[in-house]
N, C-alpha and C. Protein backbone atom coordinates (compact mmCIF):
# COMPACT_ATOMS: atom_id res chain seq x y z
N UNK A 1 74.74 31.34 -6.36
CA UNK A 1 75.29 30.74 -7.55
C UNK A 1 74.81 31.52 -8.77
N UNK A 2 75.99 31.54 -9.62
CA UNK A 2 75.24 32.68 -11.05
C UNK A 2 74.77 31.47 -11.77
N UNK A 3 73.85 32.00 -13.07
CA UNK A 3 73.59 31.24 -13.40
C UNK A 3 74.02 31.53 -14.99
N UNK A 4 74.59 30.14 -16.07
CA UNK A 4 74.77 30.86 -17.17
C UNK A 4 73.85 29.93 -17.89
N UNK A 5 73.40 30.54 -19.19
CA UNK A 5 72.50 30.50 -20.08
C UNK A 5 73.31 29.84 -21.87
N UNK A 6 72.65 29.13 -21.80
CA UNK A 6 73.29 28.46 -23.47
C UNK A 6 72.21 27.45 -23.99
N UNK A 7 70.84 28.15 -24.31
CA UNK A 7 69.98 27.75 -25.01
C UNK A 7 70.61 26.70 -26.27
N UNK A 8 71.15 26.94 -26.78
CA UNK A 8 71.48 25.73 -27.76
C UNK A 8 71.91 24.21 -27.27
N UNK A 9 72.48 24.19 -26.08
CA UNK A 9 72.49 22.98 -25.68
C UNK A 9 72.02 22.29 -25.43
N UNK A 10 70.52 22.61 -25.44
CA UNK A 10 69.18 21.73 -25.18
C UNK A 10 69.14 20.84 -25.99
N UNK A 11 68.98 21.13 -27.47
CA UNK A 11 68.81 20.90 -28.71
C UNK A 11 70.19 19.56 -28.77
N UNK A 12 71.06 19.29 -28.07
CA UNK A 12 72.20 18.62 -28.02
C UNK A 12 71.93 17.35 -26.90
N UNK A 13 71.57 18.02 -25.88
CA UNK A 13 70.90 17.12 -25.01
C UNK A 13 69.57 16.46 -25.05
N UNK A 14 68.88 17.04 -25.16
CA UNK A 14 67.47 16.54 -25.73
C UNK A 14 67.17 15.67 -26.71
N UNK A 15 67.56 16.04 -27.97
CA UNK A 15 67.48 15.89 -29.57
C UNK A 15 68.15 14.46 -29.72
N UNK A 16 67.10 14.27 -30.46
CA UNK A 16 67.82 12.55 -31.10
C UNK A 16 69.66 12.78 -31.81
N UNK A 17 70.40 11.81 -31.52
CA UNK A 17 71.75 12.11 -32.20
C UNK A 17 71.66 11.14 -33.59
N UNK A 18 72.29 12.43 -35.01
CA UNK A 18 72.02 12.43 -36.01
C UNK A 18 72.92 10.51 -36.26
N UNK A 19 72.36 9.56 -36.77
CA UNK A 19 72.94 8.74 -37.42
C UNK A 19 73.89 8.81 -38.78
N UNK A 20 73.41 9.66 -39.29
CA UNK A 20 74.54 9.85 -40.23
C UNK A 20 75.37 11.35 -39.75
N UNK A 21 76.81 11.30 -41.03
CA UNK A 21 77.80 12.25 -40.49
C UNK A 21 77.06 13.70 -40.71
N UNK A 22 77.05 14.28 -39.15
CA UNK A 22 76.99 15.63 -39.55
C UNK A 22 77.93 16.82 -40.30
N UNK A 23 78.97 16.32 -41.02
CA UNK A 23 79.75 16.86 -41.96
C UNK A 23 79.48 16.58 -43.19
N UNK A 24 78.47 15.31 -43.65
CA UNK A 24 78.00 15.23 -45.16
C UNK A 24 76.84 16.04 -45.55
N UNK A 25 76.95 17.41 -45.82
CA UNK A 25 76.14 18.27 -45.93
C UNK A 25 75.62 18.02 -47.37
N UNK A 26 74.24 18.46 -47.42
CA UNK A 26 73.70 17.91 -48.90
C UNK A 26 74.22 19.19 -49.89
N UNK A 27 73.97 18.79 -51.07
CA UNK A 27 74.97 20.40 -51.98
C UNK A 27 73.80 20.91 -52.30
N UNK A 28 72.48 21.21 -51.61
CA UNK A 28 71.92 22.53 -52.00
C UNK A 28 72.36 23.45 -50.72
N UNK A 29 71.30 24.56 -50.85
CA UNK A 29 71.83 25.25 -49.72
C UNK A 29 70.73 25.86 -49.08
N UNK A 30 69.79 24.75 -48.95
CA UNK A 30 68.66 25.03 -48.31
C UNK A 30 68.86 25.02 -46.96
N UNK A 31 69.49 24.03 -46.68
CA UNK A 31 69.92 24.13 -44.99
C UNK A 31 70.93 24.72 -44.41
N UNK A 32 71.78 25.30 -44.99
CA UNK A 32 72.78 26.33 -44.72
C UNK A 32 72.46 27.01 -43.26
N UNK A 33 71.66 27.78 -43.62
CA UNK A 33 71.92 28.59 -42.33
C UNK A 33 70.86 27.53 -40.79
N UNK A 34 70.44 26.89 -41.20
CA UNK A 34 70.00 25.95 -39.89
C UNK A 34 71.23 24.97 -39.62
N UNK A 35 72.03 24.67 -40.35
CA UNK A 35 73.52 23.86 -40.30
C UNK A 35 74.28 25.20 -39.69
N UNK A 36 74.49 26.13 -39.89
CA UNK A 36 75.45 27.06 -39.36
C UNK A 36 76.69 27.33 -40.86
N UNK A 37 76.51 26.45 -41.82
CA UNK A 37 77.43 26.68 -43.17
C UNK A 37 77.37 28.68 -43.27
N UNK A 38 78.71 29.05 -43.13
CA UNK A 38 78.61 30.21 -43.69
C UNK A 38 79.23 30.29 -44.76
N UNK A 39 79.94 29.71 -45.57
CA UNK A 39 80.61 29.56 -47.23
C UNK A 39 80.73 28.06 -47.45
N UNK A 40 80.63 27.77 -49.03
CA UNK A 40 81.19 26.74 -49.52
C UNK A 40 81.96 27.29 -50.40
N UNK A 41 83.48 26.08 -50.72
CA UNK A 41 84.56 26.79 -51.60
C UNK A 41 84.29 25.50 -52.55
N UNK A 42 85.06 25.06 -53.37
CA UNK A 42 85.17 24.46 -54.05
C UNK A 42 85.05 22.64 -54.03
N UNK A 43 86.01 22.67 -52.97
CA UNK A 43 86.49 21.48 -52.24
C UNK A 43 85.55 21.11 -50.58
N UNK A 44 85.61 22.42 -50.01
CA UNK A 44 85.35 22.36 -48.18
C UNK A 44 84.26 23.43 -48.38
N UNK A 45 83.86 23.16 -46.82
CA UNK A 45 82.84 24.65 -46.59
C UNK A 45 83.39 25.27 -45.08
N UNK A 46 82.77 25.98 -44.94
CA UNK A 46 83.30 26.70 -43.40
C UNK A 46 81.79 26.65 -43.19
N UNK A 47 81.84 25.74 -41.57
CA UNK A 47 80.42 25.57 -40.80
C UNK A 47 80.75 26.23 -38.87
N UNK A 48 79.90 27.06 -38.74
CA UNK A 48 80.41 27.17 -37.42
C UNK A 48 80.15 25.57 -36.16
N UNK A 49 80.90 25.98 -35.24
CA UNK A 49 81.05 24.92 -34.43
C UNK A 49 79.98 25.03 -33.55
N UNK A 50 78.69 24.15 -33.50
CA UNK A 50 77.36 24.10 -32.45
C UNK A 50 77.75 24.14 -31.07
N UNK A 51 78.48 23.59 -30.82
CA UNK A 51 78.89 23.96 -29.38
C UNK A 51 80.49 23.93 -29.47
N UNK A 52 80.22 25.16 -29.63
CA UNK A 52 81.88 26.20 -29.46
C UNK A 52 82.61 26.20 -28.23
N UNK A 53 84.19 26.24 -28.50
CA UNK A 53 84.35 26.25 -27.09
C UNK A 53 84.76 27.95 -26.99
N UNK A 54 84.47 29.07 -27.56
CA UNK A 54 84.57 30.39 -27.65
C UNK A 54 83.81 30.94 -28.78
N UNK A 55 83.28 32.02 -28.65
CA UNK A 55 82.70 32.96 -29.43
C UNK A 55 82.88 32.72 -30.88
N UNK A 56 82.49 32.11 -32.23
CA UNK A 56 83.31 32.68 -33.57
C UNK A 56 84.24 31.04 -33.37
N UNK A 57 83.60 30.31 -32.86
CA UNK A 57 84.83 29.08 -33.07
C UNK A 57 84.17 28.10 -34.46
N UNK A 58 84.88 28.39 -35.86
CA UNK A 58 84.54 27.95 -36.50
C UNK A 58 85.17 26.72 -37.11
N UNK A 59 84.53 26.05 -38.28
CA UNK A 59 85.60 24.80 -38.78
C UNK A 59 85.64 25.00 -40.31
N UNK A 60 86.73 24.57 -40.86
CA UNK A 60 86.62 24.32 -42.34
C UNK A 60 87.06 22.92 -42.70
N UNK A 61 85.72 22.38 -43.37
CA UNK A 61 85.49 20.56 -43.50
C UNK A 61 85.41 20.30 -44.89
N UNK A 62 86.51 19.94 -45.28
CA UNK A 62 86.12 19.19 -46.83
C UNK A 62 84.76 18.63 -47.33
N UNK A 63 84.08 18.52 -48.29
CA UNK A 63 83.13 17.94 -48.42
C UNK A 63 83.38 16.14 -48.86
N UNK A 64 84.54 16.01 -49.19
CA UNK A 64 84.86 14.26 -49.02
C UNK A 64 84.79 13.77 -47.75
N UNK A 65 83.89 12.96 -47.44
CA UNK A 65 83.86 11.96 -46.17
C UNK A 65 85.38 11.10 -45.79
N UNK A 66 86.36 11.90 -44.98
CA UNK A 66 87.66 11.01 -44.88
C UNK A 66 87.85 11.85 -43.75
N UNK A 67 88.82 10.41 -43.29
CA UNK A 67 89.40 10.68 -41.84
C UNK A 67 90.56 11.43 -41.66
N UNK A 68 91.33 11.44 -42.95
CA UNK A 68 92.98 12.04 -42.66
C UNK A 68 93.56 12.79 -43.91
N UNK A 69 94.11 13.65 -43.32
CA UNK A 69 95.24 14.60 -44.32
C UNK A 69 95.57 14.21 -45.65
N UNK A 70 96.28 12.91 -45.52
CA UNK A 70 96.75 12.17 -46.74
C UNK A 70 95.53 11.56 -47.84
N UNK A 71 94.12 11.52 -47.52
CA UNK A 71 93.46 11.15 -47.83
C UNK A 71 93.04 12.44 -49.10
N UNK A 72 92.75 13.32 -48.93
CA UNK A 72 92.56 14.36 -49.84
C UNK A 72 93.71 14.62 -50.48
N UNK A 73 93.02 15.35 -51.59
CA UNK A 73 93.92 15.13 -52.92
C UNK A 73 95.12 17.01 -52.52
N UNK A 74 96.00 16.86 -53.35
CA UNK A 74 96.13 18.53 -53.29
C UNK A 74 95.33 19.36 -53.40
N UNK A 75 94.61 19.28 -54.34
CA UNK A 75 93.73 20.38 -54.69
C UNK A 75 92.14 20.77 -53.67
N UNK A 76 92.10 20.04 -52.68
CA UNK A 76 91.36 19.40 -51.94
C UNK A 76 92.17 20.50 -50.85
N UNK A 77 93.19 19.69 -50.22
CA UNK A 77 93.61 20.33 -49.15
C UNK A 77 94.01 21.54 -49.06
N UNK A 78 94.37 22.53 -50.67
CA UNK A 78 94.97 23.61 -50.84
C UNK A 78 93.65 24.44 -50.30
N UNK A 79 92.26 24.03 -51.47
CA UNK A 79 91.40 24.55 -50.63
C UNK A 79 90.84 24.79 -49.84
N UNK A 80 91.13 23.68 -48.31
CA UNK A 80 91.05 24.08 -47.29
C UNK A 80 91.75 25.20 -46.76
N UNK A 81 93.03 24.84 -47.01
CA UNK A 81 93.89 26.53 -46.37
C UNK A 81 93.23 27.68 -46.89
N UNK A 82 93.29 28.11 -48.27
CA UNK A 82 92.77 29.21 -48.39
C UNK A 82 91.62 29.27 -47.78
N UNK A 83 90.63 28.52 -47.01
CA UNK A 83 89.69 28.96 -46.74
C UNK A 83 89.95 29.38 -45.25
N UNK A 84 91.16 28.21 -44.69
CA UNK A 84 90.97 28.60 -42.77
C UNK A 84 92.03 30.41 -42.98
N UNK A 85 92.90 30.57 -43.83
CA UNK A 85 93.17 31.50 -44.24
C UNK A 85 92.22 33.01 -44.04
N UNK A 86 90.90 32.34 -45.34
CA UNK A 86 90.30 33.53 -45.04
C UNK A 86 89.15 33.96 -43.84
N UNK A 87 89.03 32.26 -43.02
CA UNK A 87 88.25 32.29 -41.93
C UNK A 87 89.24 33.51 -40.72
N UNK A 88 90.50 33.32 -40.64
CA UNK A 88 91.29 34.10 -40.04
C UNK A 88 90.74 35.73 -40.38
N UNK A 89 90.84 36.02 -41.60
CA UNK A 89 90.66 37.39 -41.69
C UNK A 89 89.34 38.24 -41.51
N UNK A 90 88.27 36.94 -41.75
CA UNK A 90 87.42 37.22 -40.94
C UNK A 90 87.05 37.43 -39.45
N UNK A 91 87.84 36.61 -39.10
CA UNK A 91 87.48 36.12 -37.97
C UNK A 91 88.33 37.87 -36.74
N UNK A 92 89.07 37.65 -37.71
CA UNK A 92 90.11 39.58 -37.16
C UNK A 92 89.13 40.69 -37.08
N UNK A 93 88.29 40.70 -38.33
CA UNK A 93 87.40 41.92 -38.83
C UNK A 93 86.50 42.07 -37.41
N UNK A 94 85.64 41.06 -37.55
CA UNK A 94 84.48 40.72 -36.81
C UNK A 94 84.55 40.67 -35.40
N UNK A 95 85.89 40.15 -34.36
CA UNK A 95 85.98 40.02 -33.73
C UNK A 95 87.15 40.65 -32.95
N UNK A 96 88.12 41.04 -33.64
CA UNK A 96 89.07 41.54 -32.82
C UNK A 96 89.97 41.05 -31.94
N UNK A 97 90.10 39.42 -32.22
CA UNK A 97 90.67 38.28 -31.22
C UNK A 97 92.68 38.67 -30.90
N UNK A 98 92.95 38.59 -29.73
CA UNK A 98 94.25 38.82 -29.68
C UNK A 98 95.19 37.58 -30.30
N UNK A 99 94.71 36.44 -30.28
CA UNK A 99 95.19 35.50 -30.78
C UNK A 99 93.57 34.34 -31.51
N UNK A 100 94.57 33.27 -32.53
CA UNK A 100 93.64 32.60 -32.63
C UNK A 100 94.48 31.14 -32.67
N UNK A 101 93.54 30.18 -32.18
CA UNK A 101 94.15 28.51 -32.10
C UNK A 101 93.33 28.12 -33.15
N UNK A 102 94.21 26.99 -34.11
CA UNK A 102 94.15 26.70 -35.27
C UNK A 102 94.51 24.92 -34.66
N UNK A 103 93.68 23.84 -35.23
CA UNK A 103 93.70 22.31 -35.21
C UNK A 103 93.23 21.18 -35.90
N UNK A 104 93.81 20.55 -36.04
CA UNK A 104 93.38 19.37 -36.70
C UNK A 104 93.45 17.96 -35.96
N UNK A 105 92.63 17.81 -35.31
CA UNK A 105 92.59 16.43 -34.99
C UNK A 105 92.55 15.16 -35.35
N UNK A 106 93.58 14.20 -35.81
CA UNK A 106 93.32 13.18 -36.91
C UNK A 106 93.25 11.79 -35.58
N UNK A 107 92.07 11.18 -35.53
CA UNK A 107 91.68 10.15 -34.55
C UNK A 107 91.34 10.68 -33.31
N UNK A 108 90.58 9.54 -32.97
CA UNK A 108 89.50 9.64 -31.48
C UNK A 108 90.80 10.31 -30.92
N UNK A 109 91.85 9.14 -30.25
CA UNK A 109 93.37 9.45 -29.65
C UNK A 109 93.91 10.85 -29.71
N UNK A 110 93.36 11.47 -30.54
CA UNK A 110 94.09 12.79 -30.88
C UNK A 110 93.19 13.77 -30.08
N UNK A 111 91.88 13.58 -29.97
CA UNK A 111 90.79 14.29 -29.59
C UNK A 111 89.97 14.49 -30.35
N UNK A 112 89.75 14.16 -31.51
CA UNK A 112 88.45 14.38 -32.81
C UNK A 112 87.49 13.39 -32.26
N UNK A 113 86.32 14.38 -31.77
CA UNK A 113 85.26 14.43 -31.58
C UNK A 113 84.57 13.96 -32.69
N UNK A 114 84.51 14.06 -33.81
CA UNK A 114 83.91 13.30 -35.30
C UNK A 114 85.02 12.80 -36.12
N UNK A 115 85.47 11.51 -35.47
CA UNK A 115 87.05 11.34 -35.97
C UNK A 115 86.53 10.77 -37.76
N UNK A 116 85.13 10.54 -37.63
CA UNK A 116 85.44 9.32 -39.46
C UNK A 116 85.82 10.99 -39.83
N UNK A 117 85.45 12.21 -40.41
CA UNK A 117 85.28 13.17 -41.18
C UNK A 117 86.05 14.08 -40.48
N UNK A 118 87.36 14.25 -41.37
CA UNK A 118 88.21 15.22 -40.84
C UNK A 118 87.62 16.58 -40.71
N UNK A 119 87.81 17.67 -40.31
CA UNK A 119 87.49 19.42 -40.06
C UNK A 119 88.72 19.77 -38.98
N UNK A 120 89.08 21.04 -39.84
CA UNK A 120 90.20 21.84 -38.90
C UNK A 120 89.09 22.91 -38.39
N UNK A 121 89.75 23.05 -37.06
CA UNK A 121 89.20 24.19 -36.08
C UNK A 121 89.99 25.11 -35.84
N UNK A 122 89.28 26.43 -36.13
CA UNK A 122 89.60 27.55 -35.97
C UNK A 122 88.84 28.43 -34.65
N UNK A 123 89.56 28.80 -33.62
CA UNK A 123 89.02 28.91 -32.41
C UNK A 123 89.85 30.45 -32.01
N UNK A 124 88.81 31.79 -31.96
CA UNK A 124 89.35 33.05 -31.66
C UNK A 124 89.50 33.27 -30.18
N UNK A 125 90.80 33.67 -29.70
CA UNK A 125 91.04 34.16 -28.26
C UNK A 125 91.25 35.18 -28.05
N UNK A 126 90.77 35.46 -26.65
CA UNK A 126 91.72 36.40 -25.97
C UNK A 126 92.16 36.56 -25.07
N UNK A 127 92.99 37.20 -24.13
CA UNK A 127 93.83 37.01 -23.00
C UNK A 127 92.42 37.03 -21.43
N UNK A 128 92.52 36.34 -20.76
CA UNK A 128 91.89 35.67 -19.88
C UNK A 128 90.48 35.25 -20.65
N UNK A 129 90.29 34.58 -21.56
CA UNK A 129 89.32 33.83 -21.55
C UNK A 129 89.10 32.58 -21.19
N UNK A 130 89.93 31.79 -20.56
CA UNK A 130 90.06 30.71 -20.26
C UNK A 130 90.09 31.19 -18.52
N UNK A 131 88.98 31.36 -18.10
CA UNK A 131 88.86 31.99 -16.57
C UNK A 131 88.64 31.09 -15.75
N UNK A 132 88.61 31.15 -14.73
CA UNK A 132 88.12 29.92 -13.63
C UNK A 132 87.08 29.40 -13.77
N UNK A 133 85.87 29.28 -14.34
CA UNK A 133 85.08 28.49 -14.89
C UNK A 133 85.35 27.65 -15.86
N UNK A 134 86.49 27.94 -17.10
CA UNK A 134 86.56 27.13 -18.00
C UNK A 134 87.76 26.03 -16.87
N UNK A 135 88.64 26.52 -16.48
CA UNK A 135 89.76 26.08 -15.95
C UNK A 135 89.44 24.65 -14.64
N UNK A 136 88.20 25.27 -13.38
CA UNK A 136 87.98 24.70 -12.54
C UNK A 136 86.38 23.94 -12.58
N UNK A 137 86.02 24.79 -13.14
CA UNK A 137 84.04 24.70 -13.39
C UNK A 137 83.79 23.70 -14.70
N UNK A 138 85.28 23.63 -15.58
CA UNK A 138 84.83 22.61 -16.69
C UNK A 138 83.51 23.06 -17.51
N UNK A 139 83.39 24.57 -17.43
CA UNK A 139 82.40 25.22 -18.12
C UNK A 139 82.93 26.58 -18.77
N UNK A 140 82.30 26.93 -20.39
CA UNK A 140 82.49 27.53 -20.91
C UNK A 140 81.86 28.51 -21.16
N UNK A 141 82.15 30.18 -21.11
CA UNK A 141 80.87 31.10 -21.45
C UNK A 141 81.21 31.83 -22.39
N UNK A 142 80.21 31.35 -23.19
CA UNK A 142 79.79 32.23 -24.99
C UNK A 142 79.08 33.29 -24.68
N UNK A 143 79.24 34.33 -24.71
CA UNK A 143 78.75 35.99 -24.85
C UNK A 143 77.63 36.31 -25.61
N UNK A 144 77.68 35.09 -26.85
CA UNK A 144 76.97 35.74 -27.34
C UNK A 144 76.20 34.18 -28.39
N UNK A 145 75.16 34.73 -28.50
CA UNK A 145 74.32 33.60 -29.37
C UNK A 145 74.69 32.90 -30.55
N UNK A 146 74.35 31.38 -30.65
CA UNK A 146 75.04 31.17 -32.29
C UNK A 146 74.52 31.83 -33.23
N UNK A 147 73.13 32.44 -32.99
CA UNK A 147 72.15 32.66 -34.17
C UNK A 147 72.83 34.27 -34.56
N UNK A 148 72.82 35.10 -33.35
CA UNK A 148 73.87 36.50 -33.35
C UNK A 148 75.23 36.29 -34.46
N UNK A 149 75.95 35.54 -33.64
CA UNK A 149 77.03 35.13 -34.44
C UNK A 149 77.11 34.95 -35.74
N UNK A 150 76.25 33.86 -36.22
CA UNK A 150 75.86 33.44 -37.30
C UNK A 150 75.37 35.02 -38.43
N UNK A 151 74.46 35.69 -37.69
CA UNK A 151 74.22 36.64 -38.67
C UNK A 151 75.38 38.11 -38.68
N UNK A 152 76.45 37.98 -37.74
CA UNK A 152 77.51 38.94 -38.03
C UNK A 152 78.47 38.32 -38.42
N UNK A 153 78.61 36.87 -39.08
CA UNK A 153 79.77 36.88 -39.93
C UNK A 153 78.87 36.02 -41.50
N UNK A 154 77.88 35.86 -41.44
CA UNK A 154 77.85 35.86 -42.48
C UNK A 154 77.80 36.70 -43.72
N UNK A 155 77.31 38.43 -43.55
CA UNK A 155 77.79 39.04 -44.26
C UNK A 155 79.28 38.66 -44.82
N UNK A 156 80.33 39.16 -43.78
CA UNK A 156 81.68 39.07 -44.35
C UNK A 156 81.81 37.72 -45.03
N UNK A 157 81.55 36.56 -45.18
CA UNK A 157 81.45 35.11 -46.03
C UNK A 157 81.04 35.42 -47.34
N UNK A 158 80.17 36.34 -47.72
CA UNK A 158 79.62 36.04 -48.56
C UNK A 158 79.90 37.50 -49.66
N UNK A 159 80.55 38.59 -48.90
CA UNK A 159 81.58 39.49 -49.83
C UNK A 159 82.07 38.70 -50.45
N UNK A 160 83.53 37.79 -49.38
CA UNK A 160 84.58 37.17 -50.30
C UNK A 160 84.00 36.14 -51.69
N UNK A 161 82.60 35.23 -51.05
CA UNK A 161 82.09 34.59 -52.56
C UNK A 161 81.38 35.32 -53.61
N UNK A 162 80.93 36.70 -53.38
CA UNK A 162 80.29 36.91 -54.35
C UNK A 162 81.01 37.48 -55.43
């Protein structure tokens, strides 16, 4: 039997689960990079996903605590696009994905995993990554570390803000 390795899931299994929303991020930015936040825009931030279901699977989450689309204002939701926008062009640079899946889950029913606090997911592919382990094994393999990850796209995050 091989064996695969995903040190961060300990921390998921182990670890007390947070009582409050892990999407109400406080507005300094002291915890940024222990949260995984690689930009804040105006409205949302882009936080990577702790347990990804691929390499670079990131989210962009409003900073208003709400469950649905209609709930944010225009100016709110515009800034989300431009941001999953520029998560895309990052996400091209850095990674080289042949395709990418883009979602929004609005309710448990839908599949949102943190249904009170909406976040769209941005998830990079490529052709057979969904291999017989993800398919039959109901298991997923990340290549590469969040902390790795984390420090090769946060450069590119922080061109576009500065």
């Amino acid at each position: 039997m091989d064996v695969l390795w995903a040190p961060w899931r300990l921390d998921y299994i182990l670890g007390p689960k947070p009582e409050e929303c892990v999407f109400c991020i406080p507005e300094h930015t002291d915890e940024d990079e222990e949260r995984c936040v690689l930009a804040r825009g105006e409205h949302c931030f882009v936080i990577m996903n702790k347990f990804p279901y691929n390499n670079g699977h990131l989210m962009v989450t409003p900073y208003k605590h709400v469950s649905h689309l209609t709930d944010l204002s225009p100016e709110e939701a515009n800034d989300c696009m431009q941001w999953i926008r520029r998560c895309t062009e990052i996400l091209e640079k850095a990674f080289h994905p042949q395709g990418i899946n883009m979602g929004l889950n609005l309710g448990e029913a839908a599949g949102a995993g943190i249904a009170q606090h909406m976040h769209f997911q941005i998830v990079p592919r490529w052709n057979g990554d969904a291999s017989f382990m993800a398919v039959f094994g109901e298991t997923t393999v990340i290549p590469e570390h969040l902390h790795s990850t984390y420090s090769r796209l946060k450069p590119l995050f922080d061109e576009i803000t500065a």
